[in-house]
Protein backbone atom coordinates (compact mmCIF):
# COMPACT_ATOMS: atom_id res chain seq x y z
CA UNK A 1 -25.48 10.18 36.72
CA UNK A 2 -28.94 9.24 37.25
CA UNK A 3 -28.99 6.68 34.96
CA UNK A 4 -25.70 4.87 34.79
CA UNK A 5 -25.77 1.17 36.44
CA UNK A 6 -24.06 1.23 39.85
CA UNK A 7 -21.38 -1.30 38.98
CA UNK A 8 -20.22 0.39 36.14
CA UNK A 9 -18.20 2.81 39.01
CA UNK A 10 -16.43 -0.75 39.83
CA UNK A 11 -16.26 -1.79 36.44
CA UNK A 12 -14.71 1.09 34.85
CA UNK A 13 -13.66 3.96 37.11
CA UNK A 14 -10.27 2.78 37.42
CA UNK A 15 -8.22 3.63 33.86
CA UNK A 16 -8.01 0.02 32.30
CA UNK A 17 -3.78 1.37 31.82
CA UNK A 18 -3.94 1.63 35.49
CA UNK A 19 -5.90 -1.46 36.60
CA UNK A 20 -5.07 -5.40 36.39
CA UNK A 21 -6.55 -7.43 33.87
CA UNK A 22 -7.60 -11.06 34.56
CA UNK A 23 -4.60 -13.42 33.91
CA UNK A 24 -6.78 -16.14 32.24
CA UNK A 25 -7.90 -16.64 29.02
CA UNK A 26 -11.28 -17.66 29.77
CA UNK A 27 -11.73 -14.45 32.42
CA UNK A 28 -10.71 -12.00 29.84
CA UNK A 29 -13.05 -13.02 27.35
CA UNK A 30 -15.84 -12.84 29.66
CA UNK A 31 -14.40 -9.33 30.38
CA UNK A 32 -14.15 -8.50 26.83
CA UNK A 33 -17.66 -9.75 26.30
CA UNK A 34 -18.89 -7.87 29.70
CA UNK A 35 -17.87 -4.34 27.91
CA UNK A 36 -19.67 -5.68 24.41
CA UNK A 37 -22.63 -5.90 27.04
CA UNK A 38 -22.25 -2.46 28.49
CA UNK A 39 -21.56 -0.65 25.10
CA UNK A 40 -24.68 -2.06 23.56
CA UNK A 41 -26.81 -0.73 27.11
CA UNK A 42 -25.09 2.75 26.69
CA UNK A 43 -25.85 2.81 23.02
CA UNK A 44 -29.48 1.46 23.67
CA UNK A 45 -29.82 4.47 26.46
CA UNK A 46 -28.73 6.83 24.16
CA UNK A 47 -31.53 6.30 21.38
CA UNK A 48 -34.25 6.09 23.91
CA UNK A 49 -36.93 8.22 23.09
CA UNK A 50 -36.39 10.25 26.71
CA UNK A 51 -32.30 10.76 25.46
CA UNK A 52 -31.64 14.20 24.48
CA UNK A 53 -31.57 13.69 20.44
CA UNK A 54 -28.24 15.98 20.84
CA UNK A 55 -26.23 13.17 22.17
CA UNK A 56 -26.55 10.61 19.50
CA UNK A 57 -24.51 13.50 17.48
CA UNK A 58 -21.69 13.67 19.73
CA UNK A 59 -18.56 12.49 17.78
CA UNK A 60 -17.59 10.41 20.69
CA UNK A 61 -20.84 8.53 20.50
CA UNK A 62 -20.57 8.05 16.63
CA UNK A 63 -16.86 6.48 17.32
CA UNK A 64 -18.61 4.33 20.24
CA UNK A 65 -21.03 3.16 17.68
CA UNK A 66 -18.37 2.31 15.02
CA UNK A 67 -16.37 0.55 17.39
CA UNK A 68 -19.04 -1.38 18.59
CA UNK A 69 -20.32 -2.99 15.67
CA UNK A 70 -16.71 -3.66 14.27
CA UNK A 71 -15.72 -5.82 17.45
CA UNK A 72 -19.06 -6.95 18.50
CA UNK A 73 -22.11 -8.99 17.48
CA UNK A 74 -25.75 -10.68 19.04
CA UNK A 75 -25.56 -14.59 18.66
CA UNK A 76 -28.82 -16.13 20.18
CA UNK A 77 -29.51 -12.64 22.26
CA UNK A 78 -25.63 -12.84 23.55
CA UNK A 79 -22.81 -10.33 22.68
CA UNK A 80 -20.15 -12.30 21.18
CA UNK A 81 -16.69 -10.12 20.20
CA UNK A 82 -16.55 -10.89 16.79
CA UNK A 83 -13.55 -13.39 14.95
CA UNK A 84 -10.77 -11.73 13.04
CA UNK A 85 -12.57 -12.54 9.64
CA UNK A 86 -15.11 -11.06 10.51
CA UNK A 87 -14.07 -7.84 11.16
CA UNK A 88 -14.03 -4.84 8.39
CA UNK A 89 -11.27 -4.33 6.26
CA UNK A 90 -8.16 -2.37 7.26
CA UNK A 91 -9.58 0.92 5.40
CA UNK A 92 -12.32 1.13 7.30
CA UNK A 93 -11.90 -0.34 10.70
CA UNK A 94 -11.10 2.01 13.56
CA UNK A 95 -8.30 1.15 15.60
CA UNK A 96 -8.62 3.93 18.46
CA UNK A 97 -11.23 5.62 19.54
CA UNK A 98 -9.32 8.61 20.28
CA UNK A 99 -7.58 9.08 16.65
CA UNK A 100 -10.63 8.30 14.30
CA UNK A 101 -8.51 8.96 11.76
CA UNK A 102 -5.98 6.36 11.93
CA UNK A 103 -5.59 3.17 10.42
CA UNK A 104 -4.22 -0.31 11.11
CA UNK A 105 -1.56 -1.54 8.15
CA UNK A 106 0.95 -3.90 7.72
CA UNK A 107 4.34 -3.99 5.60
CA UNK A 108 6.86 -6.65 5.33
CA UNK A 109 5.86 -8.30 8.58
CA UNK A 110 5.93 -4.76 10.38
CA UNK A 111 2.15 -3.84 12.03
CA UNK A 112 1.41 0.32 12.82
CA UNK A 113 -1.33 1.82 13.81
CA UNK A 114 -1.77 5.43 11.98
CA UNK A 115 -0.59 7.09 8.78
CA UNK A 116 1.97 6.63 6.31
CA UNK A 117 4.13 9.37 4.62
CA UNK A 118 5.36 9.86 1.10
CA UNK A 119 8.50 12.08 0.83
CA UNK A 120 9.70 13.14 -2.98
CA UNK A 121 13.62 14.65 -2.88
CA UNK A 122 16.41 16.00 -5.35
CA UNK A 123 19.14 14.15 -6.26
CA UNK A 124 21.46 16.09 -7.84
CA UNK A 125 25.43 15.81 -6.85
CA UNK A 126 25.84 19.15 -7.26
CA UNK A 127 23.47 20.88 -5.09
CA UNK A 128 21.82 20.03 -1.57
CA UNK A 129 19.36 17.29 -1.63
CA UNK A 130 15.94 19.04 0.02
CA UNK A 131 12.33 17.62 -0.08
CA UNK A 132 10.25 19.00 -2.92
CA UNK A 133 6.72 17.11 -1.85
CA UNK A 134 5.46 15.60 1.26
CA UNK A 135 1.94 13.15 1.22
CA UNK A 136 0.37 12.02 4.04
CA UNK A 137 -1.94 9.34 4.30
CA UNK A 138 -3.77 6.77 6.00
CA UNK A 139 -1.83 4.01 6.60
CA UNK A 140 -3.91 1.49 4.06
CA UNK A 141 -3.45 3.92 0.93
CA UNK A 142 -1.71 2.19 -1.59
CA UNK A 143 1.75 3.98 -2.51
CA UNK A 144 0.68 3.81 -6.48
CA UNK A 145 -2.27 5.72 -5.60
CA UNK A 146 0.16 8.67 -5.02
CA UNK A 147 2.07 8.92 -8.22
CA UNK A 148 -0.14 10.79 -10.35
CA UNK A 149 -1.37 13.12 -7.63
CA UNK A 150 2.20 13.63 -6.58
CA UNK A 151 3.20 14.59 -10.00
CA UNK A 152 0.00 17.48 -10.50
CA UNK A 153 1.32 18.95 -7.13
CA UNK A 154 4.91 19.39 -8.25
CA UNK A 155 3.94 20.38 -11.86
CA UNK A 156 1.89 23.11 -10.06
CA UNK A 157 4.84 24.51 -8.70
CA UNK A 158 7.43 23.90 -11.68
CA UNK A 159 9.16 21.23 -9.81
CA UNK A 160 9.03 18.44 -11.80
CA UNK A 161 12.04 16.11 -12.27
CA UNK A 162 12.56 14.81 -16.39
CA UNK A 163 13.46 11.15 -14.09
CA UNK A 164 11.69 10.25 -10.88
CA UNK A 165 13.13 7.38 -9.33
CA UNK A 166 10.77 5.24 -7.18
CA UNK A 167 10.06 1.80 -5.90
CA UNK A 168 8.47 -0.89 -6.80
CA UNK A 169 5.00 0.23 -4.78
CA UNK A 170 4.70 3.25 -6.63
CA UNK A 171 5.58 1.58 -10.45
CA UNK A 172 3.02 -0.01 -12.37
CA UNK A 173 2.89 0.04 -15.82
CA UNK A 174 -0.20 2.74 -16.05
CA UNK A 175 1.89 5.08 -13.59
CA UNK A 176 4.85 4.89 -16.36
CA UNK A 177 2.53 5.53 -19.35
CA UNK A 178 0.78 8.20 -17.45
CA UNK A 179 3.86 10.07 -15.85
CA UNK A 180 4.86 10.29 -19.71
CA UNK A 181 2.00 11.19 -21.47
CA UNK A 182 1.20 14.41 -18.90
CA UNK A 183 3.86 15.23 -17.37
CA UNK A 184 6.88 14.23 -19.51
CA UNK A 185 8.51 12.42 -16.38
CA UNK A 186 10.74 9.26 -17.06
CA UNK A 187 9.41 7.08 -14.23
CA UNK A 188 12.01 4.67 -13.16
CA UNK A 189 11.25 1.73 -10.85
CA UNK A 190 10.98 -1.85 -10.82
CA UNK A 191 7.94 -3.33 -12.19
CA UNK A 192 7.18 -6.58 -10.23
CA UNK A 193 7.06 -9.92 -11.56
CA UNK A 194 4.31 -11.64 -13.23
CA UNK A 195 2.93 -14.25 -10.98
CA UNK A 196 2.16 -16.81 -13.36
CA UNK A 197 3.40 -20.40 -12.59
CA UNK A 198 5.57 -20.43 -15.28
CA UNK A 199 7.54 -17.02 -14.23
CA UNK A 200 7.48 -18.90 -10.56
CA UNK A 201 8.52 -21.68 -11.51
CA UNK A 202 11.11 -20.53 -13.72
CA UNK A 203 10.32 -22.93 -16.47
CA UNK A 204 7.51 -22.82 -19.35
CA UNK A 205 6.34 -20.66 -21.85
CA UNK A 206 5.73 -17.01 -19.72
CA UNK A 207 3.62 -14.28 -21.64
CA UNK A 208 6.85 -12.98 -22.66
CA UNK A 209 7.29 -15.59 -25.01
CA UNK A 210 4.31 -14.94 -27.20
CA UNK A 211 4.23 -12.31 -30.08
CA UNK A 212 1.28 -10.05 -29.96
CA UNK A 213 0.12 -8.42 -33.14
CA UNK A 214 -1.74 -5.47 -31.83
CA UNK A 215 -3.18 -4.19 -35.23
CA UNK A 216 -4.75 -7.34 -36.46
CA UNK A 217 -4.98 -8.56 -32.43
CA UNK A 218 -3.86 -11.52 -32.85
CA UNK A 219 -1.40 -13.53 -30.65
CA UNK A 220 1.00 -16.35 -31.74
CA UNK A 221 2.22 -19.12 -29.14
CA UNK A 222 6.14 -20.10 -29.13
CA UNK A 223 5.15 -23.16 -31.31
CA UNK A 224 3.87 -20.68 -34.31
CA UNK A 225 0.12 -21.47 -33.50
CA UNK A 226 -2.07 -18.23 -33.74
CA UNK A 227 -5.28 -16.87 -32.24
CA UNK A 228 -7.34 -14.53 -32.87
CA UNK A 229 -9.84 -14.94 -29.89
CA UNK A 230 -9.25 -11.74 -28.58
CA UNK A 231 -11.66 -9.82 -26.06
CA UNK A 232 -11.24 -6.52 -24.43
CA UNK A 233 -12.13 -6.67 -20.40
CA UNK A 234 -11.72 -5.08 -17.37
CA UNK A 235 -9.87 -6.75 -13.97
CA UNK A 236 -10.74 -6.92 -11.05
CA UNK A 237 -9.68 -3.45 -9.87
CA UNK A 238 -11.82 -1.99 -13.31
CA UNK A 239 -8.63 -1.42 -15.18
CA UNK A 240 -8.65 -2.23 -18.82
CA UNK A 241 -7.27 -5.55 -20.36
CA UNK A 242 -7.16 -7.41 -23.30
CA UNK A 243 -8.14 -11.33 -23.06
CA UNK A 244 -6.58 -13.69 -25.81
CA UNK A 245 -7.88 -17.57 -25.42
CA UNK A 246 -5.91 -19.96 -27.75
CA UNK A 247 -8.55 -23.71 -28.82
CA UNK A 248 -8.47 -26.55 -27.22
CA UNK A 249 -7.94 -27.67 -30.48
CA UNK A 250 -4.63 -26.13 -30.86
CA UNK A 251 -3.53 -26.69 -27.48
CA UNK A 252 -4.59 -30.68 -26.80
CA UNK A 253 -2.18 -31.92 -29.69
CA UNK A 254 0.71 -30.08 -28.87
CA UNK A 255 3.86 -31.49 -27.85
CA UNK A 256 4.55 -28.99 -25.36
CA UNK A 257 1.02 -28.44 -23.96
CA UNK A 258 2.08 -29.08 -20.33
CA UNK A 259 5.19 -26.09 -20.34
CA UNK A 260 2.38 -23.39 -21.42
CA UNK A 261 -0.73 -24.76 -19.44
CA UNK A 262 -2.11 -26.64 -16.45
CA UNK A 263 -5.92 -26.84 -18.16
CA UNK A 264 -6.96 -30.27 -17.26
CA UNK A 265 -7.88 -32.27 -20.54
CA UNK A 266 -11.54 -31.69 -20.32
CA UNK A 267 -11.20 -27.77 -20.40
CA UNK A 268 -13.07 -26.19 -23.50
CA UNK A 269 -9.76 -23.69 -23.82
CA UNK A 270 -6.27 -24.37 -23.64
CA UNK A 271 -3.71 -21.27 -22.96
CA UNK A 272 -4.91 -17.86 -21.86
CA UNK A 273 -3.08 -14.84 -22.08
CA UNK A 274 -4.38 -11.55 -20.13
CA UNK A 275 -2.57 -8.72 -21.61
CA UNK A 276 -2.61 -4.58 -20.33
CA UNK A 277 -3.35 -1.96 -23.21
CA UNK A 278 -0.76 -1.81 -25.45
CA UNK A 279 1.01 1.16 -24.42
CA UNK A 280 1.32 -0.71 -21.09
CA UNK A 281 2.56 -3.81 -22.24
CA UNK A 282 5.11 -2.12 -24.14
CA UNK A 283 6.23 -0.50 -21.11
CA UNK A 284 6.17 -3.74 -18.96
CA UNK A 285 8.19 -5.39 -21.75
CA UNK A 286 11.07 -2.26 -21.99
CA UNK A 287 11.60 -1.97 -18.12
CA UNK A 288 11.77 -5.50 -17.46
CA UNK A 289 14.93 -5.67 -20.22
CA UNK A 290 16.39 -2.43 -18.95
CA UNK A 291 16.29 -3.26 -15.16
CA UNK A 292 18.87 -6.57 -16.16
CA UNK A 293 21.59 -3.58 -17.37
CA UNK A 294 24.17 -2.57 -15.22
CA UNK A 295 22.96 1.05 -16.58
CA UNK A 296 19.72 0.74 -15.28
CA UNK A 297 21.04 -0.45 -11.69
CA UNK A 298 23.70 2.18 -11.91
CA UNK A 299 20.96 4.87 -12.18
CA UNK A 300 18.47 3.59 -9.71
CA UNK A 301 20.99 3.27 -7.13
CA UNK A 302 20.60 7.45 -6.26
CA UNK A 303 16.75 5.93 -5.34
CA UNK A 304 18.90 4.59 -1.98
CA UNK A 305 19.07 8.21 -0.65
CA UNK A 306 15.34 8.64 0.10
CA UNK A 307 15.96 5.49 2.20
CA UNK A 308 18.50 7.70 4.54
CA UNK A 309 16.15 10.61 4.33
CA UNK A 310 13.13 8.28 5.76
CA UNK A 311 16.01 7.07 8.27
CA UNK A 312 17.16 10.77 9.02
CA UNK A 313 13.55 11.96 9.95
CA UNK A 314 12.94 9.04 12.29
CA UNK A 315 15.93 8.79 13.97
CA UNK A 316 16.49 13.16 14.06
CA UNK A 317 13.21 14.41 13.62
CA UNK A 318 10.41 11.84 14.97
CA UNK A 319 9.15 11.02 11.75
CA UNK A 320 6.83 8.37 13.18
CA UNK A 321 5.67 9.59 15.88
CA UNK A 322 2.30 11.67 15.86
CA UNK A 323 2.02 14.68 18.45
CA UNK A 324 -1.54 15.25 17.55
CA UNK A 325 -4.28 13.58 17.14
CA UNK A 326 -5.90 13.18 13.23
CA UNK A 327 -5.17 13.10 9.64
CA UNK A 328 -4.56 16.99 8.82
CA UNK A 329 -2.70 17.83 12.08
CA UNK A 330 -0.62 14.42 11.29
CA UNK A 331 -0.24 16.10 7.31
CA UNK A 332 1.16 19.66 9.02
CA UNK A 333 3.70 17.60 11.26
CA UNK A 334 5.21 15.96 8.11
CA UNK A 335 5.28 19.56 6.33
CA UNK A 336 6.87 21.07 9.49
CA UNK A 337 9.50 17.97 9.52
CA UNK A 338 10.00 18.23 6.14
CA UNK A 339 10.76 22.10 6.54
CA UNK A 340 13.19 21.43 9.28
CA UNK A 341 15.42 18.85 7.39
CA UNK A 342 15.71 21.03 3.96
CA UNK A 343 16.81 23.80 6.74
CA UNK A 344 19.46 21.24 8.67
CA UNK A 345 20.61 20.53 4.86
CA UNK A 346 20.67 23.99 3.67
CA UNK A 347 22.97 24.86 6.62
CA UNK A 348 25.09 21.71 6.01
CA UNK A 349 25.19 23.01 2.16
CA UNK A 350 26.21 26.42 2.90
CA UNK A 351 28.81 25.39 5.47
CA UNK A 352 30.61 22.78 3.57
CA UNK A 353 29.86 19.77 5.80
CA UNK A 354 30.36 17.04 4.07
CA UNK A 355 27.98 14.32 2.93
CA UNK A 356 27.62 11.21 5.12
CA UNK A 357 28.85 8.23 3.74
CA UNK A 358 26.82 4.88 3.41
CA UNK A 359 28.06 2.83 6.32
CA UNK A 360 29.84 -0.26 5.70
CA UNK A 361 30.76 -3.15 7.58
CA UNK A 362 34.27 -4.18 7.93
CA UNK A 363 33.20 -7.80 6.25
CA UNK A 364 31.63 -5.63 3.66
CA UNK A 365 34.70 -3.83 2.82
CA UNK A 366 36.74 -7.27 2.10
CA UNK A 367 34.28 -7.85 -0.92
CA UNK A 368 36.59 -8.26 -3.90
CA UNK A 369 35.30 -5.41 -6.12
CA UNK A 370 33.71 -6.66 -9.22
């Protein structure tokens, strides 16, 4: 009280929900820039050597801090809010000081603040479909990051399922070889495209088209060229590859150099093929053919109910919407949801109510059936 700036009462005593915020552009960012101002007085205050040292512990002051320096910078002795780029990543930038927890994501055009959840089911057609395994995360976890952690929690309890049908967030071709080689669980899911130009494009020669001979490691091109230039790597994310580089002196002369690669003519290498470990690749190869079957389609269909369970706790249960403030309390809402629906389908089991049907439209249901 005895220290704070007089027009700070003006400034801030009104709740900024409650107040009215300048209508220009140019007055808000000198209002913007006005609190960078403030924030970097208050935090100076606070590490002055006459502050009680207790303060710059508070949590509150820690979150100020954070906040601070992820929105604000000092160009030329001015606080300047800082650009969009220059901003930390999602993972670690706080987007409320109130829920330090939370996280800022984004998902097929859709923006949240907060958490995401990870729900696992049965799918059995002759018992009630109830929620074996809830996650909860921050909303910037990566679902694939939640496969093999998933899978230890349900083997715990002697829930596993011998097929667990996911999408494609959660399959990768290390999450298929791994599911099977510890736990004995048939992960089913589509593996996503290769992003090459040829795959893109649709025309060319894609990796599938070469033959790899992993026990001499050697790879041959569609032409019948080999190479045996063949380097083991990590990516970028420090998972393990294998790099295969064909000559430039196999490459240049070839009649079909410009359907395999876009090397300009100067380039010391022609074609380059990245490839995962072979147990990988082998996997990559097999689900790719299988998800073209109508037997593969038939069987990832059930994967459609977890959509109407997601659906069911939004719409019934208020899935989405956090009571409390935080990661853990947020993680014992989605148990306590979870709990509720396998009791709402438990009663609906034991009662005989019937299953809902997928909707369909009546333009739908003209669709000659195939």
């Amino acid at each position: 009280a005895g220290w704070v700036p007089s027009e700070w009462f003006d400034r801030y005593a009104i709740r900024f929900e409650d107040a009215r915020l300048p209508k220009g552009k140019t007055k808000r960012i000198e209002l913007i820039e006005q609190i960078g101002a403030d924030g970097l007085c208050l935090l100076g205050a606070l590490n002055a050597p006459d502050a009680p040292a207790s303060l710059r512990l508070l949590d509150q002051v820690q979150a100020l801090r954070q906040m601070w320096i992820q929105q604000y910078l000092i160009d030329d002795g001015q606080v300047r809010r800082r650009d969009l780029k220059d901003r930390p990543p999602g993972a670690e930038r706080l987007v409320t000081p109130y829920d330090t927890d939370a996280r800022g994501s984004v998902k097929r055009g859709v923006f949240w603040d907060g958490y995401k959840v990870h729900l696992t089911e049965t799918c059995e057609p002759d018992s009630p479909n109830l929620i074996t395994h809830v996650a909860t995360t921050d909303s910037t976890v990566q679902d694939v990051r939640l496969v093999a952690p998933i899978h230890a929690h349900l083997a715990e309890r002697g829930l596993l399922p011998g097929r667990h049908l996911v999408d494609a967030g959660y399959a990768t071709a290390r999450e298929v070889v791994t599911a099977r080689r510890d736990y004995q669980v048939d992960l089913v899911g589509p593996i996503l495209a290769s992003t090459s130009w040829q795959t893109k494009d649709g025309e060319g020669f894609s990796q599938a088209d070469f033959t790899i001979d992993w026990d001499n490691r050697r790879v041959t091109c569609p032409n019948g060229k080999t190479t045996s230039n063949w380097r083991e790597d990590r990516s970028q994310d420090g998972a393990a590859v294998v790099r295969a580089r064909f000559p430039m002196g196999i490459c240049r002369p070839c009649k079909d150099r410009e359907q395999c690669t876009r090397a300009g003519e100067k380039a010391s290498m022609g074609r380059r093929i990245t490839l995962r470990p072979q147990a990988e690749q082998e996997a990559i190869q097999q689900a790719r053919a299988q998800e073209d079957t109508r037997e593969w389609k038939d069987q990832y269909a059930h994967r459609a109910g977890v959509e109407g369970t997601i659906s069911q706790g939004v719409r019934a249960f208020g899935l989405r919407r956090c009571r409390y403030y935080g990661l853990a309390k947020a993680r014992l809402q989605h148990q306590l949801t979870a709990t509720a629906m396998n009791f709402h389908r438990l009663d609906a089991w034991w009662t005989d109510v019937p299953r809902a049907r997928t909707r369909t439209s009546h333009l739908a249901a003209l669709r000659p059936a195939e």
